[in-house]
Protein backbone atom coordinates (compact mmCIF):
# COMPACT_ATOMS: atom_id res chain seq x y z
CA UNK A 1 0.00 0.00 0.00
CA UNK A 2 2.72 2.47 0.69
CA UNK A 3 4.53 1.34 -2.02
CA UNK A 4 1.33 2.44 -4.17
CA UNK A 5 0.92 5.83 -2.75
CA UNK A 6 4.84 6.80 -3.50
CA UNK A 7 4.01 5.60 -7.01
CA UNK A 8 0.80 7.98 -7.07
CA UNK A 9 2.81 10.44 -5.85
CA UNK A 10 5.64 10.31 -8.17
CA UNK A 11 3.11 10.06 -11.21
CA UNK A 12 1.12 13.39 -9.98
CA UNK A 13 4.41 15.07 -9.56
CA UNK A 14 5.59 13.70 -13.01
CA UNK A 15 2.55 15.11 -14.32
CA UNK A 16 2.66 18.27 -12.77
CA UNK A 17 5.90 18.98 -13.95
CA UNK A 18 5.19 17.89 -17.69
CA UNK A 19 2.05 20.20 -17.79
CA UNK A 20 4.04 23.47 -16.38
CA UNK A 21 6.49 22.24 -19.14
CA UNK A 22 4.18 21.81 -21.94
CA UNK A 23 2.28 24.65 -21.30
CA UNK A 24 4.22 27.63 -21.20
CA UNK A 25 4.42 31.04 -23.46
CA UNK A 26 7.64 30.58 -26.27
CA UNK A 27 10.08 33.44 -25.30
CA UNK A 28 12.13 35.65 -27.49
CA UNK A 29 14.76 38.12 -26.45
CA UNK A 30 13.85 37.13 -23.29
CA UNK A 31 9.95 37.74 -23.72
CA UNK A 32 6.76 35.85 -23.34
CA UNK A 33 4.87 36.13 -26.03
CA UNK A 34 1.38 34.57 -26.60
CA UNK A 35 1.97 31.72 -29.24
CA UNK A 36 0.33 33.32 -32.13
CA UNK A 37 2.53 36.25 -31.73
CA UNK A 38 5.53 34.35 -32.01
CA UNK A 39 4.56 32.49 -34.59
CA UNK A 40 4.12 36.18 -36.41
CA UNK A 41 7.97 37.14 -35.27
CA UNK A 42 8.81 33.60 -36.76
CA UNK A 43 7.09 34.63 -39.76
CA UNK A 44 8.30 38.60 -40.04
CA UNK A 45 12.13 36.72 -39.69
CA UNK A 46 11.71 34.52 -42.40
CA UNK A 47 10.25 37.28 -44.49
CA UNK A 48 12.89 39.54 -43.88
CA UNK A 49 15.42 36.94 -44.41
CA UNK A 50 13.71 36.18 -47.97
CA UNK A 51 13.76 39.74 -48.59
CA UNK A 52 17.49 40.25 -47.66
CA UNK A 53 18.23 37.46 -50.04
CA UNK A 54 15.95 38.59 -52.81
CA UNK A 55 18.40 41.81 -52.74
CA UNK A 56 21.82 39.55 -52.48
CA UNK A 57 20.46 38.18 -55.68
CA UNK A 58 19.84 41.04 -57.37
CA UNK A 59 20.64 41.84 -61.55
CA UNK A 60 19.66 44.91 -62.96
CA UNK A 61 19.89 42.50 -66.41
CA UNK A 62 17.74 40.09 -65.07
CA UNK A 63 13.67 41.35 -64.28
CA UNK A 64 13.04 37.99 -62.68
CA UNK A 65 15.24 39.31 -60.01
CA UNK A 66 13.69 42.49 -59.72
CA UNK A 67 10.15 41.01 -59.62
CA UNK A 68 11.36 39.03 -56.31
CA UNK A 69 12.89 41.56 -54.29
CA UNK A 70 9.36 43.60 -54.96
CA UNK A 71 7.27 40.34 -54.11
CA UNK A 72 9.31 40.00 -50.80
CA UNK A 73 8.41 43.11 -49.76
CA UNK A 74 5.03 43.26 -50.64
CA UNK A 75 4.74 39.95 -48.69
CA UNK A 76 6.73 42.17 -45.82
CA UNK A 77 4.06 44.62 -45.70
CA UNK A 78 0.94 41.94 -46.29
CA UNK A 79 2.39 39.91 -43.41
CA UNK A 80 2.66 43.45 -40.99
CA UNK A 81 0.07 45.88 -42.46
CA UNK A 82 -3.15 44.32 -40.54
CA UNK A 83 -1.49 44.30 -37.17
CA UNK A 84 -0.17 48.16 -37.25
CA UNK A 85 -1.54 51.38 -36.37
CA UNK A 86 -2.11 53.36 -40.25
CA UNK A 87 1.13 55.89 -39.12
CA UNK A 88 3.11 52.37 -38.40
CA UNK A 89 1.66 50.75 -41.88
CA UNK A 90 2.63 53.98 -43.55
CA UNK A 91 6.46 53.78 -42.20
CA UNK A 92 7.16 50.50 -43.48
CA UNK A 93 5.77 50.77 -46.69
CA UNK A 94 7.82 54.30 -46.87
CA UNK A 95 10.78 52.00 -45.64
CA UNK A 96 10.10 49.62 -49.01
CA UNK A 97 8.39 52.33 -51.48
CA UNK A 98 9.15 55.88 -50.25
CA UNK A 99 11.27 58.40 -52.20
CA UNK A 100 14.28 56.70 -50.27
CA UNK A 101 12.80 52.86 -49.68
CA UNK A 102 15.25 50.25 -50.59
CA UNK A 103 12.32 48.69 -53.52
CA UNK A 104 12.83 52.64 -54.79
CA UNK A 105 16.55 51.87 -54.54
CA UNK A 106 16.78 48.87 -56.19
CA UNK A 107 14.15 50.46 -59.22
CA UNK A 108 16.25 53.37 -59.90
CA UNK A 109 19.19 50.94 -60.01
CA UNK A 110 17.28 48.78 -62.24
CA UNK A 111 16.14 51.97 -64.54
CA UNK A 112 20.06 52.86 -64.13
CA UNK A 113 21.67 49.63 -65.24
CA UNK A 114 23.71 49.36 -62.01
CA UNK A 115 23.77 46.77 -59.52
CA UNK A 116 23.39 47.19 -55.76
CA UNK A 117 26.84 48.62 -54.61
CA UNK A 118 28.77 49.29 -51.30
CA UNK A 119 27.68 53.08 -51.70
CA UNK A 120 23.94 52.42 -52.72
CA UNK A 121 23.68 49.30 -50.27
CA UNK A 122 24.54 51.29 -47.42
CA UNK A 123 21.54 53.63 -47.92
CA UNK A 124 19.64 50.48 -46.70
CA UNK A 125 20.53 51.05 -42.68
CA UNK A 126 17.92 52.98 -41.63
CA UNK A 127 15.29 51.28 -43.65
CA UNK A 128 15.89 47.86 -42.19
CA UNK A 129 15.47 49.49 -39.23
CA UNK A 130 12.29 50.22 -39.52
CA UNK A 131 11.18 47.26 -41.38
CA UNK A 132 12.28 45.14 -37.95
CA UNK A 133 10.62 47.92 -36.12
CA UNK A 134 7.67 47.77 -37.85
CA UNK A 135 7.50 43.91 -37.58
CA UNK A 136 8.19 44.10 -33.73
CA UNK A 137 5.57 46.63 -33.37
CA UNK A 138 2.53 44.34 -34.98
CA UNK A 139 3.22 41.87 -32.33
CA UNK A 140 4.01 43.90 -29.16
CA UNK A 141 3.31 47.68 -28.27
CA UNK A 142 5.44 47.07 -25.00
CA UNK A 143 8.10 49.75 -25.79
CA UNK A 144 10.64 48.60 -23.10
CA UNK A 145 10.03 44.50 -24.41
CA UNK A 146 9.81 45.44 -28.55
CA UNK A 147 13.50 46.91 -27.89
CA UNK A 148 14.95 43.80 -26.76
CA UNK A 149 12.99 42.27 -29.30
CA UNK A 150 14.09 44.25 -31.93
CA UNK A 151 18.00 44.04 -30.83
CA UNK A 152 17.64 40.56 -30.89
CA UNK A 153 16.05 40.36 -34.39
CA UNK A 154 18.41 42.50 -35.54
CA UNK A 155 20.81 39.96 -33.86
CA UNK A 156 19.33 37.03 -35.53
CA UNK A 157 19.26 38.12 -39.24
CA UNK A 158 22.67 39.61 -38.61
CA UNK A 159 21.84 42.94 -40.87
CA UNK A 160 24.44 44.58 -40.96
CA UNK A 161 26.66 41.73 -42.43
CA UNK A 162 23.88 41.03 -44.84
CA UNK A 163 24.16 45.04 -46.33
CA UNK A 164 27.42 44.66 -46.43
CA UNK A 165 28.01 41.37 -48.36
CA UNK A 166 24.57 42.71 -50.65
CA UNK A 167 27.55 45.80 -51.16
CA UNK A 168 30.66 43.99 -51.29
CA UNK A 169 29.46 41.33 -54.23
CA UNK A 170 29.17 43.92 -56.42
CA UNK A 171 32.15 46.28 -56.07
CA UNK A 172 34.95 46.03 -58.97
C-alpha cells in the first residue's frame, strides 16, 4: 500500500511537472509572447530573411530578379500591415516604397543599369530598421520589451553583415 501511494505520488508530480512544461508562453529576447505572436515574429524573420536574399540576388539585367525583391516586400508589408496602427503601416511601406525605400533603390538601379553597390547598399541602414521595427511593433506595443525584441532580431538576421556582403558582391 505504501509502495502504491509513493508511485501515485511520483506520477502526480511527473505530471505536474510535464504540464508546467508543456504549457508555457515561447520566449524571445527574453519575452513571453502569446503563441500566435511568435509564430508572427517567426514569420516577419523569415520574411525579412527572404527579402534580404531577394536583394543579395539582385541583376539589374535580369527582371526575374527584380520582380522578387518587390514580391518579398510586398509579402513584408501583407504579413505586418493588418497588425499596425495606419502611421506604423505607412512607415514600413515608406521603408520599401518611399522616395528613399530600398524597392525605390533597387528600381532606380534597375532603370540605371547598375547593380546594388557598397555606396547604394549602405543607404539600406535605416530602412531595415524600420522594417524590424515595424515587424516588432505588430506583435508587441510594450516599448521597453519590442527593444529587446528588436535588438535581438536584428541579432538574428545579422543585418548589418547582410548590407554589407549585398555591397561587397558587387564592387569592382
Amino acid at each position: 500500500m505504501r509502495k502504491a501511494f509513493i508511485a501515485l505520488g511520483v506520477i502526480f508530480v511527473a505530471l505536474l511537472v510535464a504540464f508546467a512544461t508543456f504549457n508555457q508562453q515561447p520566449k524571445y529576447a527574453g519575452v513571453s509572447m502569446p503563441r500566435a505572436d511568435y509564430r508572427h515574429l517567426e514569420q516577419s524573420r523569415r520574411s525579412i530573411k527572404t527579402f534580404i536574399s531577394a536583394l543579395d540576388d539582385f541583376d539589374y539585367q535580369d527582371a526575374k530578379t527584380m520582380a522578387v525583391v518587390e514580391k518579398s516586400g510586398n509579402q513584408i508589408i501583407k504579413h505586418n500591415s493588418n497588425n499596425l496602427s495606419s502611421t506604423d503601416s505607412q512607415a514600413l511601406r515608406d521603408a520599401l516604397y518611399g522616395k528613399t525605400g530600398i524597392i525605390t533603390i533597387v528600381q532606380i538601379a534597375k532603370k540605371g543599369h547598375y547593380n546594388i553597390d557598397s555606396s547604394v547598399a549602405s543607404r539600406f541602414h535605416d530602412k531595415f530598421d524600420t522594417i524590424i521595427t515595424m515587424s516588432v511593433n505588430a506583435v508587441n506595443k510594450s516599448s521597453a520589451q519590442r527593444a529587446d525584441i528588436v535588438t535581438q532580431m536584428k541579432v538574428d538576421l545579422n543585418i548589418e553583415a547582410a548590407i554589407y556582403r549585398i555591397g561587397a558582391k558587387n564592387e569592382e
